[in-house]
C-alpha atoms as a PDB file:
ATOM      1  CA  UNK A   1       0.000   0.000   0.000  1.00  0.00           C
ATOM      2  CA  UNK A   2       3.020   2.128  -0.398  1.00  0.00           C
ATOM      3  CA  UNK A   3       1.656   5.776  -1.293  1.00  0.00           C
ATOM      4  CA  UNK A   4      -1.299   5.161   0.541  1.00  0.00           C
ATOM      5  CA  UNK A   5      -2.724   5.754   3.860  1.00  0.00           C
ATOM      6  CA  UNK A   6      -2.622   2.967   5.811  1.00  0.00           C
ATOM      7  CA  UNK A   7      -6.574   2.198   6.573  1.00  0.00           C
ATOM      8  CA  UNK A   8      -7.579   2.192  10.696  1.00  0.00           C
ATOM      9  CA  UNK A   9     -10.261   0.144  12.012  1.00  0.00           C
ATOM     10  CA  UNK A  10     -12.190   0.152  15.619  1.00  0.00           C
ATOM     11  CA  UNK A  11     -14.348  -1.856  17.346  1.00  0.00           C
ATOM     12  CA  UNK A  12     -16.480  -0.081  19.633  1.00  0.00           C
ATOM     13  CA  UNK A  13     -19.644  -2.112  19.573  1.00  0.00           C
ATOM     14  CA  UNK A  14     -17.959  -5.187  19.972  1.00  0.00           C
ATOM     15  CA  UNK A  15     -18.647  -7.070  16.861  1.00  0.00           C
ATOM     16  CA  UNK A  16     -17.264 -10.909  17.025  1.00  0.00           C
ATOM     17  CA  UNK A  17     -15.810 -10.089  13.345  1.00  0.00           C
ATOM     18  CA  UNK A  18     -15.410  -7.018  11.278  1.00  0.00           C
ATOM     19  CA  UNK A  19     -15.308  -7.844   7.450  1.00  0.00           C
ATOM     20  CA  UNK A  20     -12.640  -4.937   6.060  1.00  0.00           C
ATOM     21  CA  UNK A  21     -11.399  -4.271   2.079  1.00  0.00           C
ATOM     22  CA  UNK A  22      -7.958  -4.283   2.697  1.00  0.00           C
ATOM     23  CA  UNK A  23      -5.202  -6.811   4.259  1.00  0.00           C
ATOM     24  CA  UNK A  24      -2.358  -4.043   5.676  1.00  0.00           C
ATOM     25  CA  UNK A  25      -4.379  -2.103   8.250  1.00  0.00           C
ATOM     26  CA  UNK A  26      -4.320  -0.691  12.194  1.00  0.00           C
ATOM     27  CA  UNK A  27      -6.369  -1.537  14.667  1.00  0.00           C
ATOM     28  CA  UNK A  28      -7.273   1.610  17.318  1.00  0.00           C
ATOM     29  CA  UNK A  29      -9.027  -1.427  19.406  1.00  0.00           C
ATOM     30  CA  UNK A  30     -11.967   1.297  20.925  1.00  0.00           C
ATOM     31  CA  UNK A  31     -12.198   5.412  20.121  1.00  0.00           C
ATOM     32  CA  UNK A  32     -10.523   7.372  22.276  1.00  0.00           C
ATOM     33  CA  UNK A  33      -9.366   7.677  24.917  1.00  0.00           C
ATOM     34  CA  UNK A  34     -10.693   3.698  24.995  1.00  0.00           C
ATOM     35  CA  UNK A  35      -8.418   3.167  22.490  1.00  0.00           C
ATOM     36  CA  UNK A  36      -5.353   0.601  23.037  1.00  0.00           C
ATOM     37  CA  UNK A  37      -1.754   1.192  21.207  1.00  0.00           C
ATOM     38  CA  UNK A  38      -2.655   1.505  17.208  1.00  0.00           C
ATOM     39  CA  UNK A  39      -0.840  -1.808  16.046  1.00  0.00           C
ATOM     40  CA  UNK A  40      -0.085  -2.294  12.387  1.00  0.00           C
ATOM     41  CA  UNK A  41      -1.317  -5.858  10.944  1.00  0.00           C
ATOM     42  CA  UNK A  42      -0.939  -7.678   8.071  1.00  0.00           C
ATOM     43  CA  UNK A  43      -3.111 -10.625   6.811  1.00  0.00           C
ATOM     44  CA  UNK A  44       0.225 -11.743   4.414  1.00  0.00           C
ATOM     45  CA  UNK A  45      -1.639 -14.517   2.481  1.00  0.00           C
ATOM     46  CA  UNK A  46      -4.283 -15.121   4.526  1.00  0.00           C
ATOM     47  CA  UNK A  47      -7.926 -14.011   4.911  1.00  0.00           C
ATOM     48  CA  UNK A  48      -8.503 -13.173   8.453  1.00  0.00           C
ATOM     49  CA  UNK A  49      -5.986 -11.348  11.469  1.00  0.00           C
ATOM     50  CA  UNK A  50      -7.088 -11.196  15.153  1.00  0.00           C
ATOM     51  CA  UNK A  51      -5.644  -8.113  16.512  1.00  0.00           C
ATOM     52  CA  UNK A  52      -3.050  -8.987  19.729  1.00  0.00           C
ATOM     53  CA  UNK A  53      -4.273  -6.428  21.723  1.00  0.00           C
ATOM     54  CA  UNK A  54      -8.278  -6.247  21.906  1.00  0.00           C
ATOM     55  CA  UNK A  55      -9.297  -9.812  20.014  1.00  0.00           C
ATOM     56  CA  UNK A  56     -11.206  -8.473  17.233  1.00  0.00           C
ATOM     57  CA  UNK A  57     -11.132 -10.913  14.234  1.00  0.00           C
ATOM     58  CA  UNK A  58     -10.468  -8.757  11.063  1.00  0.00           C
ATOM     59  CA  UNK A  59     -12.029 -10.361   7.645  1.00  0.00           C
ATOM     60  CA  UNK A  60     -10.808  -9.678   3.885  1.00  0.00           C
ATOM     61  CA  UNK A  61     -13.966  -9.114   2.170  1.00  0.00           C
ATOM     62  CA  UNK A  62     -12.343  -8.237  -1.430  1.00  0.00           C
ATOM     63  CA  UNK A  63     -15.941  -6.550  -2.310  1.00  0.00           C
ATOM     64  CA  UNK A  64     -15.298  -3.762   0.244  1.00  0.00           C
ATOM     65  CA  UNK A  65     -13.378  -0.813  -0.358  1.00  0.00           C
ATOM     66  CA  UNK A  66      -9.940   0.533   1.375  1.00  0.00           C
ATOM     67  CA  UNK A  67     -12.104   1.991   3.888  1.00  0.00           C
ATOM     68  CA  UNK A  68     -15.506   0.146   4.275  1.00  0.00           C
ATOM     69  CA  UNK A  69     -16.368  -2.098   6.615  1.00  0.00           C
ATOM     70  CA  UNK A  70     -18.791  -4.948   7.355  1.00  0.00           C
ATOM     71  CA  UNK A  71     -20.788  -3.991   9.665  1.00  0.00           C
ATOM     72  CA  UNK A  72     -20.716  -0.176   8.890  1.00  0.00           C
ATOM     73  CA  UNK A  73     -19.153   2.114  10.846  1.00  0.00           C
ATOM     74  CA  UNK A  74     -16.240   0.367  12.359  1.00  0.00           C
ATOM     75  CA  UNK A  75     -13.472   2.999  10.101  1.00  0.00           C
ATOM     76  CA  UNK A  76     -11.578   5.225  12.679  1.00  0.00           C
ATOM     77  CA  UNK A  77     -10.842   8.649  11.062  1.00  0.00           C
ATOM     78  CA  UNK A  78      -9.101  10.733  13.529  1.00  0.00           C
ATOM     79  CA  UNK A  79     -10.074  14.267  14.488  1.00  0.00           C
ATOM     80  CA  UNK A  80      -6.887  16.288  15.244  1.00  0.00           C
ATOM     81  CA  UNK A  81      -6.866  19.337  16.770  1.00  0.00           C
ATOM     82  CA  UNK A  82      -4.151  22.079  17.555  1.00  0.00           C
ATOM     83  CA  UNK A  83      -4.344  24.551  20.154  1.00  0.00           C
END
């Protein structure tokens, strides 16, 4: 995905999978400030990644796009703001 952003994913409502459109992603684990350590995974060849840190099982759907998700709403797009 070089020349990309790098998609991030987050699991507030608890799903028991999350189907994403991409196989090099990070996992935020909950919004913040619930949020644990943004990890960087990699499916490699496979289709699925559970995520070290918070358990959520992580799906290749190749029907989704870089940033969609299965079910909706699980994309984290951060909000930065300077003082």
């Amino acid at each position: 995905m070089a020349g990309h952003p790098t998609p991030h994913f987050h699991n507030d409502a608890g799903h028991a999978k999350i189907e994403i459109g991409v196989k090099e992603f990070m996992c935020v684990g909950a919004n913040p400030p619930f949020d644990h350590p943004h990890v960087f995974l990699d499916m490699g060849d496979d289709s699925e990644k559970v995520c070290p840190y918070c358990s959520t099982l992580y799906v290749y759907n190749a029907a989704l796009g870089a940033f969609e998700t299965k079910p909706e709403g699980c994309a984290y797009h951060a909000t930065t703001t300077w003082a």
